[in-house]
Protein backbone atom coordinates (compact mmCIF):
# COMPACT_ATOMS: atom_id res chain seq x y z
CA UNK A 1 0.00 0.00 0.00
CA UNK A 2 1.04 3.42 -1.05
CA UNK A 3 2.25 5.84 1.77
CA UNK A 4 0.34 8.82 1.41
CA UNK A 5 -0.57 11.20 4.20
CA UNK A 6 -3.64 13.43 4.34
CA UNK A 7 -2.68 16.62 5.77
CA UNK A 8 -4.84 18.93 3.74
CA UNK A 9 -8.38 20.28 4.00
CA UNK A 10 -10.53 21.79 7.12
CA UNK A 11 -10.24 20.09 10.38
CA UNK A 12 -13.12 18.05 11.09
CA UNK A 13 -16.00 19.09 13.55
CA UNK A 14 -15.86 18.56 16.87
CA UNK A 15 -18.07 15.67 17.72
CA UNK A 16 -18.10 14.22 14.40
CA UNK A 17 -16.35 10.85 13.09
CA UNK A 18 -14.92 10.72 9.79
CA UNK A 19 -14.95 7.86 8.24
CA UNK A 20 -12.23 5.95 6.25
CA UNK A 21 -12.73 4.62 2.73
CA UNK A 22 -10.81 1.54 1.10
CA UNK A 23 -10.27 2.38 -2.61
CA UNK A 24 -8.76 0.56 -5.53
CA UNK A 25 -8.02 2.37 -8.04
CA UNK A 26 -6.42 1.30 -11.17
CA UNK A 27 -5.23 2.81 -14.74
CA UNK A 28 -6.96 1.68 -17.08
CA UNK A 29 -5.59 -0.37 -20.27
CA UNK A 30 -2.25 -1.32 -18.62
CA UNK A 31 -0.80 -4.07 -18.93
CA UNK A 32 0.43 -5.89 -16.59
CA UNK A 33 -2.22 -4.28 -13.93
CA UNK A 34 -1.05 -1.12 -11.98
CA UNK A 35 -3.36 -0.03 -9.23
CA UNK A 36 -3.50 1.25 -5.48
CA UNK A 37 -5.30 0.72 -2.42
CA UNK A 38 -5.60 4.12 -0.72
CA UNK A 39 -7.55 4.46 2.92
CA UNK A 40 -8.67 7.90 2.45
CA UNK A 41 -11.13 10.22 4.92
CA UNK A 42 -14.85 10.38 4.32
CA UNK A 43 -14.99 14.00 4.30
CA UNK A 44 -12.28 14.53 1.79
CA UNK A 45 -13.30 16.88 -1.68
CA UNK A 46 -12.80 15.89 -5.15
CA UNK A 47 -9.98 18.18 -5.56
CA UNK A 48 -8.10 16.73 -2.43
CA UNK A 49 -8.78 12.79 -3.62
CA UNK A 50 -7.29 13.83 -6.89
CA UNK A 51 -4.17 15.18 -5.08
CA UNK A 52 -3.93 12.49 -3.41
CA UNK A 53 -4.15 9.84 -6.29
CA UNK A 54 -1.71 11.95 -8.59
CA UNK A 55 1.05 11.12 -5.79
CA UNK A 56 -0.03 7.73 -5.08
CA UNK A 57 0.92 7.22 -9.12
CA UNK A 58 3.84 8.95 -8.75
């Protein structure tokens, strides 16, 4: 598993669980298979998931 670190974003709300998120996420069309499994936060945007795949990818 990748080591990426979420450090981004607004702190959550007090009183409020995030939750995590398994995802696999692979390019499509190669061959042999490259993918990822990133545990991400719940409350994460689309901007900061994309951040975070691009360096997950390298």
């Amino acid at each position: 598993m990748a080591g990426i670190n979420y450090r981004g974003g607004p702190a959550p709300k007090p009183g409020r669980q995030t939750r995590l998120l398994q995802l696999k996420v692979m390019l499509k069309g190669s061959k042999p298979p490259v993918w990822r499994r990133l545990i991400v936060r719940s409350d994460m945007n689309l901007a900061q998931l994309h951040h975070i795949i691009q360096r997950a990818f390298g």
